[in-house]
N, C-alpha and C. Protein backbone atom coordinates (compact mmCIF):
# COMPACT_ATOMS: atom_id res chain seq x y z
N UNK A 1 -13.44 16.63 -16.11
CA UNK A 1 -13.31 16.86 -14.69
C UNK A 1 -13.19 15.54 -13.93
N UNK A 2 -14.20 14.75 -14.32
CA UNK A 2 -14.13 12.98 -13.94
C UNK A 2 -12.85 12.41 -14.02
N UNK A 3 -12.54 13.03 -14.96
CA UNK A 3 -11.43 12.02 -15.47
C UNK A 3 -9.87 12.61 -14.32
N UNK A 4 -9.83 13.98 -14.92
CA UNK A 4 -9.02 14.41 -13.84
C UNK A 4 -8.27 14.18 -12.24
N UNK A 5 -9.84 13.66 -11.71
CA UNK A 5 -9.94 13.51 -10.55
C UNK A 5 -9.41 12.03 -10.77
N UNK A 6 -9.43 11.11 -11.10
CA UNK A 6 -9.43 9.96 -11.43
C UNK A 6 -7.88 9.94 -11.50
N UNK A 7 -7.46 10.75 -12.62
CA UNK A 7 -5.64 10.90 -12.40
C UNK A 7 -5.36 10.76 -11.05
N UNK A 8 -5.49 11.88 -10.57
CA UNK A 8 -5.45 12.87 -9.49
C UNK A 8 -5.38 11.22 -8.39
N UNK A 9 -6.11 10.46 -8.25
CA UNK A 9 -6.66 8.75 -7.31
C UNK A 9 -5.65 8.34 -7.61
N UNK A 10 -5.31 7.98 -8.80
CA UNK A 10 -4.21 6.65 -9.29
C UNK A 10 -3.36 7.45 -8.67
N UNK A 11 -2.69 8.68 -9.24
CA UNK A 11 -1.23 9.52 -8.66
C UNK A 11 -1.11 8.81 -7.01
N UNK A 12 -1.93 9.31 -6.57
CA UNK A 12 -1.73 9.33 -4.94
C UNK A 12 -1.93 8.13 -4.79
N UNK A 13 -2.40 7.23 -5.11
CA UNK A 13 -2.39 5.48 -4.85
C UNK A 13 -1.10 5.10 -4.87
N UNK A 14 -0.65 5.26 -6.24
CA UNK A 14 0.61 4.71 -6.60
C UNK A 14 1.46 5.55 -5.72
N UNK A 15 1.92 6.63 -4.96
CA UNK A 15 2.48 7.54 -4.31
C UNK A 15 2.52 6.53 -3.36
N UNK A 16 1.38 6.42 -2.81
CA UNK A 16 1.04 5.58 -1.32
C UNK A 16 1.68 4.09 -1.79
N UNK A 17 0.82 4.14 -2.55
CA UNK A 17 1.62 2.51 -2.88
C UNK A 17 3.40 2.25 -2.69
N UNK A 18 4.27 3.34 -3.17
CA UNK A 18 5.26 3.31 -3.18
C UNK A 18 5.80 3.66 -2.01
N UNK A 19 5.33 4.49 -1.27
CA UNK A 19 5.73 4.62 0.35
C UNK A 19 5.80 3.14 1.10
N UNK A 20 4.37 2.90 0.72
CA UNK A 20 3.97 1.31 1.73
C UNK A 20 4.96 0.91 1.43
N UNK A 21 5.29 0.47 0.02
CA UNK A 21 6.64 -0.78 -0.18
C UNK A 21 7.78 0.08 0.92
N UNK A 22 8.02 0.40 0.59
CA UNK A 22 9.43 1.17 1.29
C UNK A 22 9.34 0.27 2.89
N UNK A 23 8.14 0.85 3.14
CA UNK A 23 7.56 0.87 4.83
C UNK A 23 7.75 -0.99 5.16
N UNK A 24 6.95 -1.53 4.01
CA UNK A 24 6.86 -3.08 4.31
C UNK A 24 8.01 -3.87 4.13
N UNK A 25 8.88 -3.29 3.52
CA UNK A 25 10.66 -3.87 3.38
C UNK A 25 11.00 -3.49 4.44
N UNK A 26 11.21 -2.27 4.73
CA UNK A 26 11.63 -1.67 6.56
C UNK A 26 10.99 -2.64 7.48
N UNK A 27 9.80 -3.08 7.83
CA UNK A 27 9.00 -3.44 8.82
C UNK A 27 9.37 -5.44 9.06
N UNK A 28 9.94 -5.62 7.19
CA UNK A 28 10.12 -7.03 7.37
C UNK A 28 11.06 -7.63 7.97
N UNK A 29 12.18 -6.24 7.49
CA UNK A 29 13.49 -6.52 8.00
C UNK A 29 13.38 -6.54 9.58
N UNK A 30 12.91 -5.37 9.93
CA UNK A 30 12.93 -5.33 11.71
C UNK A 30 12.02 -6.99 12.52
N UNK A 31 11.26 -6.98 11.39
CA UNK A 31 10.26 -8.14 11.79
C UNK A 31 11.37 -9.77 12.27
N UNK A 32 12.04 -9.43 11.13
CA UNK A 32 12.99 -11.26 11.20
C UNK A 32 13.96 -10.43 11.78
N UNK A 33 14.44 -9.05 12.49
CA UNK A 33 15.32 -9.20 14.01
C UNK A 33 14.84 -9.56 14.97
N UNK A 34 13.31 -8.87 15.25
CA UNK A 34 12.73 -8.72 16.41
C UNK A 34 11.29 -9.08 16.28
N UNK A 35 10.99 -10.43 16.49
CA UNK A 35 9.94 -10.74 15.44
C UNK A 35 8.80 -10.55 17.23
N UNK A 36 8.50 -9.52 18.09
CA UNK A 36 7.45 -9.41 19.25
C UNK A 36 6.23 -9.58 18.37
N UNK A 37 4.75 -9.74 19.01
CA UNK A 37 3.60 -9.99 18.41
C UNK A 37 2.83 -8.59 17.71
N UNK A 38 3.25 -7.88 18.32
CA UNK A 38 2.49 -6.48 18.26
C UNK A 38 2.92 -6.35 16.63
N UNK A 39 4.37 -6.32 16.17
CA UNK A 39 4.70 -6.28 14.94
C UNK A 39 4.66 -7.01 13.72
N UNK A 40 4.24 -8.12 14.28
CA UNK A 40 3.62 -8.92 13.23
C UNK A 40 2.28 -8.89 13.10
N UNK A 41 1.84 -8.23 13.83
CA UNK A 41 0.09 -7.98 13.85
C UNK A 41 0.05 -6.81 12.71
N UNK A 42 1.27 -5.58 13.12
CA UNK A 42 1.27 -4.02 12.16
C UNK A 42 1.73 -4.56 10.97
N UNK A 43 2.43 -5.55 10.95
CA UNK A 43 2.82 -6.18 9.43
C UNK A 43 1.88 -6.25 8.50
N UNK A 44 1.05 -7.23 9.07
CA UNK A 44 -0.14 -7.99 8.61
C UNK A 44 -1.13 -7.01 8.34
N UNK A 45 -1.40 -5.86 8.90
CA UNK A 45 -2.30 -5.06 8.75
C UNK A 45 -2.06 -4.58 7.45
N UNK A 46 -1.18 -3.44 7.19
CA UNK A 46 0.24 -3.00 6.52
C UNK A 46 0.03 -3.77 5.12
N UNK A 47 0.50 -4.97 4.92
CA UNK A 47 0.07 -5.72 3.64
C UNK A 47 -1.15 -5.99 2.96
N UNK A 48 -2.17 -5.98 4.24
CA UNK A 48 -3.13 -5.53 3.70
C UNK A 48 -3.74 -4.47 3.10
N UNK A 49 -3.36 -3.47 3.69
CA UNK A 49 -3.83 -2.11 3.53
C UNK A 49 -2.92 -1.88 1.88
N UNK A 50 -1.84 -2.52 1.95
CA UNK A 50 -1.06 -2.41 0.44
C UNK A 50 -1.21 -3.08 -0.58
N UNK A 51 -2.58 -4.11 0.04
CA UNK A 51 -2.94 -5.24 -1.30
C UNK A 51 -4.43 -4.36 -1.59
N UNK A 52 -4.71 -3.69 -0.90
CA UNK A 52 -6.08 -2.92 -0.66
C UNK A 52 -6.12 -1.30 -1.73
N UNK A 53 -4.87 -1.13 -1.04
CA UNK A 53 -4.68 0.08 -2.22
C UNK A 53 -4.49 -0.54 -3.72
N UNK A 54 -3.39 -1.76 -4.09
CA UNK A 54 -3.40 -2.34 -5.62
C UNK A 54 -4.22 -2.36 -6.65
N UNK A 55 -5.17 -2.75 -5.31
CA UNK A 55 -6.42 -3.45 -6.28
C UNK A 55 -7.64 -2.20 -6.70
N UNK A 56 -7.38 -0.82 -5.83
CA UNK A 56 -8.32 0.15 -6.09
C UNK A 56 -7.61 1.15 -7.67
N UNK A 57 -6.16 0.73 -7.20
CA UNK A 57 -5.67 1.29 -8.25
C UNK A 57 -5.69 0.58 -9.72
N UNK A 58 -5.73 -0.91 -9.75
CA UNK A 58 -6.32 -1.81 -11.08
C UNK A 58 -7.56 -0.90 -11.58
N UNK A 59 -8.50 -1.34 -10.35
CA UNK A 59 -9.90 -1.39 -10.73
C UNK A 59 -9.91 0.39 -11.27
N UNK A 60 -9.16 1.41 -11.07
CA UNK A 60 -9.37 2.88 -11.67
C UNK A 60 -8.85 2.87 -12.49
N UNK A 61 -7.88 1.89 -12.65
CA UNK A 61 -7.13 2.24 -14.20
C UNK A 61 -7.58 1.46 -15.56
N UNK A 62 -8.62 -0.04 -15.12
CA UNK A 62 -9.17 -0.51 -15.44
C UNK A 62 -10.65 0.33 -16.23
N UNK A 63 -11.10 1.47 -15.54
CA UNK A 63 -12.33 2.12 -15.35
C UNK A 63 -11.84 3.31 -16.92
N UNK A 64 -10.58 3.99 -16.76
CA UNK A 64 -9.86 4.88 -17.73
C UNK A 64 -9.98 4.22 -19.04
């Protein structure tokens, strides 16, 4: 059942994970047209939140 659920984390990490990229190529590109502050702030967040998911997904697959 542990373990399951554990699939079930990585799946949707890596899901998310693969959205973010999408999102952070979109966001870079608009970024070096229209580089206002607000969007380099959502950038920055954004990469984080996608270096944040990586590393939960190591550390579970690490755990398997």
């Amino acid at each position: 059942m542990l373990s399951m659920l554990l699939d079930h984390v990585v799946q949707t990490a890596s899901w998310v994970r693969a959205v973010m990229s999408l999102q952070l190529i979109t966001l870079q590109i608009k970024v070096v047209v229209m580089a206002p502050v607000h969007r380099a702030v959502l950038l920055v967040l954004l990469t984080l939140l996608f270096l944040a998911l990586m590393v939960i997904q190591v550390s579970l697959l690490l755990r398997s």
